[in-house]
PDB file of N, CA and C in Angstrom:
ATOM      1  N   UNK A   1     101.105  89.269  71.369  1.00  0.00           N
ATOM      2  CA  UNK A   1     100.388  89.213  72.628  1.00  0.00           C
ATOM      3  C   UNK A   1     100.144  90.629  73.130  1.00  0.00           C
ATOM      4  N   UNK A   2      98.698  90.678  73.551  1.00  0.00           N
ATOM      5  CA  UNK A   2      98.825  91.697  74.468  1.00  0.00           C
ATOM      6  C   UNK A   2      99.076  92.475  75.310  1.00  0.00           C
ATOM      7  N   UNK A   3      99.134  93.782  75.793  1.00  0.00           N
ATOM      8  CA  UNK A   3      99.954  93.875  77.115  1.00  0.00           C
ATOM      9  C   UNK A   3      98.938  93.250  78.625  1.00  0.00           C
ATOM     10  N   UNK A   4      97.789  92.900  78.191  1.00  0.00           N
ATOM     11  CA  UNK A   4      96.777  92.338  79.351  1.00  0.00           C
ATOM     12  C   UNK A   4      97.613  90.988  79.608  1.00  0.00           C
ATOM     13  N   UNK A   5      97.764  90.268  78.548  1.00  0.00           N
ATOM     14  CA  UNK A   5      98.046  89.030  78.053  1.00  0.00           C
ATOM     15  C   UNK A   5      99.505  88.627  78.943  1.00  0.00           C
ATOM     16  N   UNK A   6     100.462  89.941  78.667  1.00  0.00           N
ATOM     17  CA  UNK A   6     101.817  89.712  79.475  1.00  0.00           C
ATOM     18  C   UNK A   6     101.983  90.652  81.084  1.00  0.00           C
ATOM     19  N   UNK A   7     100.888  91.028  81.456  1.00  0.00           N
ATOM     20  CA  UNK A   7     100.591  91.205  82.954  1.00  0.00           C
ATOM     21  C   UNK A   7      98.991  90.377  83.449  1.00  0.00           C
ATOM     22  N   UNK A   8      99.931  89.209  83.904  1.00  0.00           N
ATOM     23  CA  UNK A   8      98.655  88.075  84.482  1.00  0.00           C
ATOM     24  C   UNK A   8      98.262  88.316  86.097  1.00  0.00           C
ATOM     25  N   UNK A   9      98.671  88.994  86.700  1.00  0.00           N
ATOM     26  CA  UNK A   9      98.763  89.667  88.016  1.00  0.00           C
ATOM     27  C   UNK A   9      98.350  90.998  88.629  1.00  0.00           C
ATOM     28  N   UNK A  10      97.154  91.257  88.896  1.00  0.00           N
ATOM     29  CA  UNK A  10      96.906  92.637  89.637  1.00  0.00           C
ATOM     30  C   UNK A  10      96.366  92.892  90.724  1.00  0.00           C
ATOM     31  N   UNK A  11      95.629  93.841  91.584  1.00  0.00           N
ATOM     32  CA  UNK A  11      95.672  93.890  93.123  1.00  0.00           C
ATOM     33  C   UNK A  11      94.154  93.828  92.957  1.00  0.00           C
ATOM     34  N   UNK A  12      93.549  93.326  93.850  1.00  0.00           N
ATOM     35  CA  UNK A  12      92.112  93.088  93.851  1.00  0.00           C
ATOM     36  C   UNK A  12      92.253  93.355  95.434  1.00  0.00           C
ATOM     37  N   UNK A  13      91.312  94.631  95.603  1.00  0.00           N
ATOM     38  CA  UNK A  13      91.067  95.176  97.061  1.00  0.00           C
ATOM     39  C   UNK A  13      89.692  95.071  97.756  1.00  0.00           C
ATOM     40  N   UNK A  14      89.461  94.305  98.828  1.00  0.00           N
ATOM     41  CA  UNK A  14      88.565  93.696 100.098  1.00  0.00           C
ATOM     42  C   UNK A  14      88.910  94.223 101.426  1.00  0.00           C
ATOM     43  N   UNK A  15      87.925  94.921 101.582  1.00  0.00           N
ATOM     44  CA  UNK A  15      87.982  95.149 102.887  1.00  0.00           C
ATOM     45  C   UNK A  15      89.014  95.625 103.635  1.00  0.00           C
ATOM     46  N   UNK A  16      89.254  96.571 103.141  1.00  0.00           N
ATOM     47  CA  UNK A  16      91.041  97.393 103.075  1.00  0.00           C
ATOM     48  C   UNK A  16      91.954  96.471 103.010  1.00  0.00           C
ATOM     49  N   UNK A  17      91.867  95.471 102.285  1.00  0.00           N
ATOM     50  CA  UNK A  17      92.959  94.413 102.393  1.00  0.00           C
ATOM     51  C   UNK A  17      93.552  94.569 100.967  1.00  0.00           C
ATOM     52  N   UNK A  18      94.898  94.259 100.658  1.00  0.00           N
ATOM     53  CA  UNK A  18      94.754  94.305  99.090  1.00  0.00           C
ATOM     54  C   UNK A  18      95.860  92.787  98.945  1.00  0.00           C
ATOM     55  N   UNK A  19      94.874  92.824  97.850  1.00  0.00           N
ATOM     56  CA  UNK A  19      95.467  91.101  97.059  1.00  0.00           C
ATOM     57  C   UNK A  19      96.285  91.204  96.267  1.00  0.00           C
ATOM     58  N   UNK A  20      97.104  90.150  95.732  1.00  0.00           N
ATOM     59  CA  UNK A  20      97.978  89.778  94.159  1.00  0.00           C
ATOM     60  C   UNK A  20      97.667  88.725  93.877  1.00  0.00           C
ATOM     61  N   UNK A  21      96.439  88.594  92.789  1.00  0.00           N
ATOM     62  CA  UNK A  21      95.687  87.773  92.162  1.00  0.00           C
ATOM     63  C   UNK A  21      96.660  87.354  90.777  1.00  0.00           C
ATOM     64  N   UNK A  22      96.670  86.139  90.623  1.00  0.00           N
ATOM     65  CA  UNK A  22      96.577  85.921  88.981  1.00  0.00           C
ATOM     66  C   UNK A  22      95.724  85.581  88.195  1.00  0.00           C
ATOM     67  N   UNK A  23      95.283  85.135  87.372  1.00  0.00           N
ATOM     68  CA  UNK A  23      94.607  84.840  86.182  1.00  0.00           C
ATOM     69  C   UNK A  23      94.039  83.612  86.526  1.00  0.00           C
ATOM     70  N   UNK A  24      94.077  82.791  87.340  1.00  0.00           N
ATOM     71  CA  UNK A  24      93.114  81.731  88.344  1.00  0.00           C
ATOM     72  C   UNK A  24      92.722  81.885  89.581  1.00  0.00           C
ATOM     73  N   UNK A  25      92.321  83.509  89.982  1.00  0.00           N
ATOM     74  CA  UNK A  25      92.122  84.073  91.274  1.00  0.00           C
ATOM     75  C   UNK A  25      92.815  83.174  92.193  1.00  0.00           C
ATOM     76  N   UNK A  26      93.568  82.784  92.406  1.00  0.00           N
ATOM     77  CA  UNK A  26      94.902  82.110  93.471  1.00  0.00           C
ATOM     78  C   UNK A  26      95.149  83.435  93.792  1.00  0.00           C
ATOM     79  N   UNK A  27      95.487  83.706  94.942  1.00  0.00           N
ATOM     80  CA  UNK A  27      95.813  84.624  95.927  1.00  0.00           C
ATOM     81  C   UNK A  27      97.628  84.802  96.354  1.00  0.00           C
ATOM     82  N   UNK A  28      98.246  85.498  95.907  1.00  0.00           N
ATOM     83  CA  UNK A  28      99.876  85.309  95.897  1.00  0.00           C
ATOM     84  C   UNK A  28     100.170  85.861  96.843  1.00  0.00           C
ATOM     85  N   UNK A  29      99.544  87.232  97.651  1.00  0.00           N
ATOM     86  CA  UNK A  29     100.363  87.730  98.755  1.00  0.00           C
ATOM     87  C   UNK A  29      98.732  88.360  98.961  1.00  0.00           C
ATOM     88  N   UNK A  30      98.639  89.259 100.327  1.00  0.00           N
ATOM     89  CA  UNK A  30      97.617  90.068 100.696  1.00  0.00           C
ATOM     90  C   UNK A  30      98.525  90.396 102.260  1.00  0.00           C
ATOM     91  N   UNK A  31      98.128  91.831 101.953  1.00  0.00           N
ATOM     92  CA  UNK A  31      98.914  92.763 102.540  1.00  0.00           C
ATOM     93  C   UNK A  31      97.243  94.082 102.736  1.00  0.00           C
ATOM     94  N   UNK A  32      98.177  94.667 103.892  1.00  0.00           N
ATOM     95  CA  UNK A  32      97.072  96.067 104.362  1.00  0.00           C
ATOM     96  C   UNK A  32      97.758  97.488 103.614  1.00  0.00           C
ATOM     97  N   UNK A  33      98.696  96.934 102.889  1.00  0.00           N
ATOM     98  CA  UNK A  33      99.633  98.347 102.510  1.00  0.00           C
ATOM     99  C   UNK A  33      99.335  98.183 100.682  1.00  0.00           C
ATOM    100  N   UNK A  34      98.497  99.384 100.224  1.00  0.00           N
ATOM    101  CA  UNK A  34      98.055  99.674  98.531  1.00  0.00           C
ATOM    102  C   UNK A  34      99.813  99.152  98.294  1.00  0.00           C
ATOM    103  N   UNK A  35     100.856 100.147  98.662  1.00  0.00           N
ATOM    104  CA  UNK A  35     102.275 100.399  98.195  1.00  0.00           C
ATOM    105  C   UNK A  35     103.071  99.059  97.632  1.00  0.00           C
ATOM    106  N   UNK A  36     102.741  97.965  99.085  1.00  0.00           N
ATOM    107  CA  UNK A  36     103.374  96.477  98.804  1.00  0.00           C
ATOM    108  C   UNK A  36     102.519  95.627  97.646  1.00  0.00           C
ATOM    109  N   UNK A  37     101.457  95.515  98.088  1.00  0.00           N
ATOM    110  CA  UNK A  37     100.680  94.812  96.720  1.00  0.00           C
ATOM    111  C   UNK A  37     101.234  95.801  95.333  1.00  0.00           C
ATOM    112  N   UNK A  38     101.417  96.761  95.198  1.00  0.00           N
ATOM    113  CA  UNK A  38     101.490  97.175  93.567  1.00  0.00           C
ATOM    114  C   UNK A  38     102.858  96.949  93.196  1.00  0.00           C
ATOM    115  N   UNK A  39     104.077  97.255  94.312  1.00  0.00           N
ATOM    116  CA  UNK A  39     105.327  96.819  94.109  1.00  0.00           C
ATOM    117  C   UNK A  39     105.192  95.291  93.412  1.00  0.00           C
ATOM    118  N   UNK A  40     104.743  94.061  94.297  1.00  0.00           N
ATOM    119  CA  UNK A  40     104.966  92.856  93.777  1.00  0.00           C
ATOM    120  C   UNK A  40     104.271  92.290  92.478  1.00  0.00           C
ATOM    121  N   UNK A  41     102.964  93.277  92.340  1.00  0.00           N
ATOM    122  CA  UNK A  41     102.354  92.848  91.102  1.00  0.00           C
ATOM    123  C   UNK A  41     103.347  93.489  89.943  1.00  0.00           C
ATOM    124  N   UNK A  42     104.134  94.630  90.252  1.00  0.00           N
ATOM    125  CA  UNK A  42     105.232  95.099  89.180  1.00  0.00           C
ATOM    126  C   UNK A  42     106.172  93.957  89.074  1.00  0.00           C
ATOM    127  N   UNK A  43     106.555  93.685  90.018  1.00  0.00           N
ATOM    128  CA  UNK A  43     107.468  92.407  90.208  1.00  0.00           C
ATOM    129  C   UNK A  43     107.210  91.084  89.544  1.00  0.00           C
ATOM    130  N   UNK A  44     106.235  90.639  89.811  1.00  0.00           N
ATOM    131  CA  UNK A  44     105.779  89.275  89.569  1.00  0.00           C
ATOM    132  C   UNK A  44     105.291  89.551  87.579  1.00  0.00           C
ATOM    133  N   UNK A  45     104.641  90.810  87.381  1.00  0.00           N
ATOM    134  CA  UNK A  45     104.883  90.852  85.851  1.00  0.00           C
ATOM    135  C   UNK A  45     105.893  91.367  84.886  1.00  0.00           C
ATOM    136  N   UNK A  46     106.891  91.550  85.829  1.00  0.00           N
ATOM    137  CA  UNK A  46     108.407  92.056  84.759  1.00  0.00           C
ATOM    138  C   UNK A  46     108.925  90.666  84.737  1.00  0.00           C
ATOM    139  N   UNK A  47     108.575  90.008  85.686  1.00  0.00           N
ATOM    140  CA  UNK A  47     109.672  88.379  85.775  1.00  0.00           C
ATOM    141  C   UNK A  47     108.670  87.958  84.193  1.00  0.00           C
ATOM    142  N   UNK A  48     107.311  88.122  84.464  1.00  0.00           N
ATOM    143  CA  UNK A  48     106.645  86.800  83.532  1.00  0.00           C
ATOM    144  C   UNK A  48     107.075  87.058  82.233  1.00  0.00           C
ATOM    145  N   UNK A  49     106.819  88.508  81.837  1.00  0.00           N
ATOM    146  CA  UNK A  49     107.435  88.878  81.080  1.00  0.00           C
ATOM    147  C   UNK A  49     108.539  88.928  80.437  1.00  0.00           C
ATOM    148  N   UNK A  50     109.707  89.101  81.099  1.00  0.00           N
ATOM    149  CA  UNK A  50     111.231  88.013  80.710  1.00  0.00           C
ATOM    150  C   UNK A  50     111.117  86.623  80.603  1.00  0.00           C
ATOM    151  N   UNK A  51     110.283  85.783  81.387  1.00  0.00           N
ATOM    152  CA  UNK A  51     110.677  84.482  80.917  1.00  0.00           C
ATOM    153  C   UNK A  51     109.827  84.513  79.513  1.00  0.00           C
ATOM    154  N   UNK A  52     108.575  85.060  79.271  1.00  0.00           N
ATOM    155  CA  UNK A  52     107.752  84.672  78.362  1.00  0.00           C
ATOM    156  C   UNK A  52     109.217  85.398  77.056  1.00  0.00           C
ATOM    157  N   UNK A  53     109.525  86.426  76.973  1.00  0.00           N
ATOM    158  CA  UNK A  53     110.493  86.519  76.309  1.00  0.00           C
ATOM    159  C   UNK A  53     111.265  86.101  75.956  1.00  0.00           C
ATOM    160  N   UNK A  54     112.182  85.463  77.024  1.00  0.00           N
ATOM    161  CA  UNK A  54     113.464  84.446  76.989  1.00  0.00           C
ATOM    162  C   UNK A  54     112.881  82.889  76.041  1.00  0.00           C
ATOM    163  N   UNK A  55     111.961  82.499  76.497  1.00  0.00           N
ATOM    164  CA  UNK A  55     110.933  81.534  75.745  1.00  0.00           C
ATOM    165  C   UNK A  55     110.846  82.110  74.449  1.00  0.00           C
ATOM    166  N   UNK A  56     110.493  82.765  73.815  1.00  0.00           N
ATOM    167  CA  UNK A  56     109.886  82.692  72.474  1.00  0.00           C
ATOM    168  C   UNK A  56     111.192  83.142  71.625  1.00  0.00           C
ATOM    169  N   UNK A  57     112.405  83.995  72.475  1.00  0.00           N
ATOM    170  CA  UNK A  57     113.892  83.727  71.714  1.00  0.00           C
ATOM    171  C   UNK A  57     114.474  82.325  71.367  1.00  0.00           C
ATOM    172  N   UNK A  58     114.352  81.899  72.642  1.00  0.00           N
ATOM    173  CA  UNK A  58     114.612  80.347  72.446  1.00  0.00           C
ATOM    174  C   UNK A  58     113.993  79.634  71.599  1.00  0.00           C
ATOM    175  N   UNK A  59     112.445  79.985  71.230  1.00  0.00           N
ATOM    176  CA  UNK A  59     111.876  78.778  70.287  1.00  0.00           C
ATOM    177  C   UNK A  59     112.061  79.479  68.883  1.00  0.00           C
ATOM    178  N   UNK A  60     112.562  80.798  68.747  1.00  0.00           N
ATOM    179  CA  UNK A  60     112.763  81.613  67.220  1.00  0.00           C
ATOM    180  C   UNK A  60     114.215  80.813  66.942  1.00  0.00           C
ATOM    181  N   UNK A  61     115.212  80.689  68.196  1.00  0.00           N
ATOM    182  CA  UNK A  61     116.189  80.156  67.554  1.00  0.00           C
ATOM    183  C   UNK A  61     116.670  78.708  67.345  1.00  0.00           C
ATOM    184  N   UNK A  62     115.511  78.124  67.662  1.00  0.00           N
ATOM    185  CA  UNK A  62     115.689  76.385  67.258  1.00  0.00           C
ATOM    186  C   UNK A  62     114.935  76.352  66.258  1.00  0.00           C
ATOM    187  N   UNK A  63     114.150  77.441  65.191  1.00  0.00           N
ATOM    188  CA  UNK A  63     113.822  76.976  64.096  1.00  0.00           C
ATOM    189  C   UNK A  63     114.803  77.175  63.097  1.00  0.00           C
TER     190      UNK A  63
END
């Protein structure tokens, strides 16, 4: 997988507003501060990223 592929989350900015979009433009937080939106999009793709990890250990070790 790609690294696009394992960060599904980034800041999409309107009207000095900034978003945390995922990959079905669903809207996760929107905030007036660049700082908070980029913190949680770090956030929200280190988690996906461990579970997507923890997942594919788990399915390497039930074969």
């Amino acid at each position: 997988m790609s690294d696009e592929e394992l960060s599904p989350f980034w800041v999409n900015t309107n009207e000095g507003q900034y978003q945390v979009v995922d990959g079905s433009d669903r809207t996760w937080l929107e905030t007036s501060h660049a700082a908070t939106a980029e913190h949680y999009v770090d956030l929200l793709n280190k988690a996906f990223k461990s579970g997507f990890k923890k997942g594919f250990r788990k399915a390497r070790a039930a074969e």
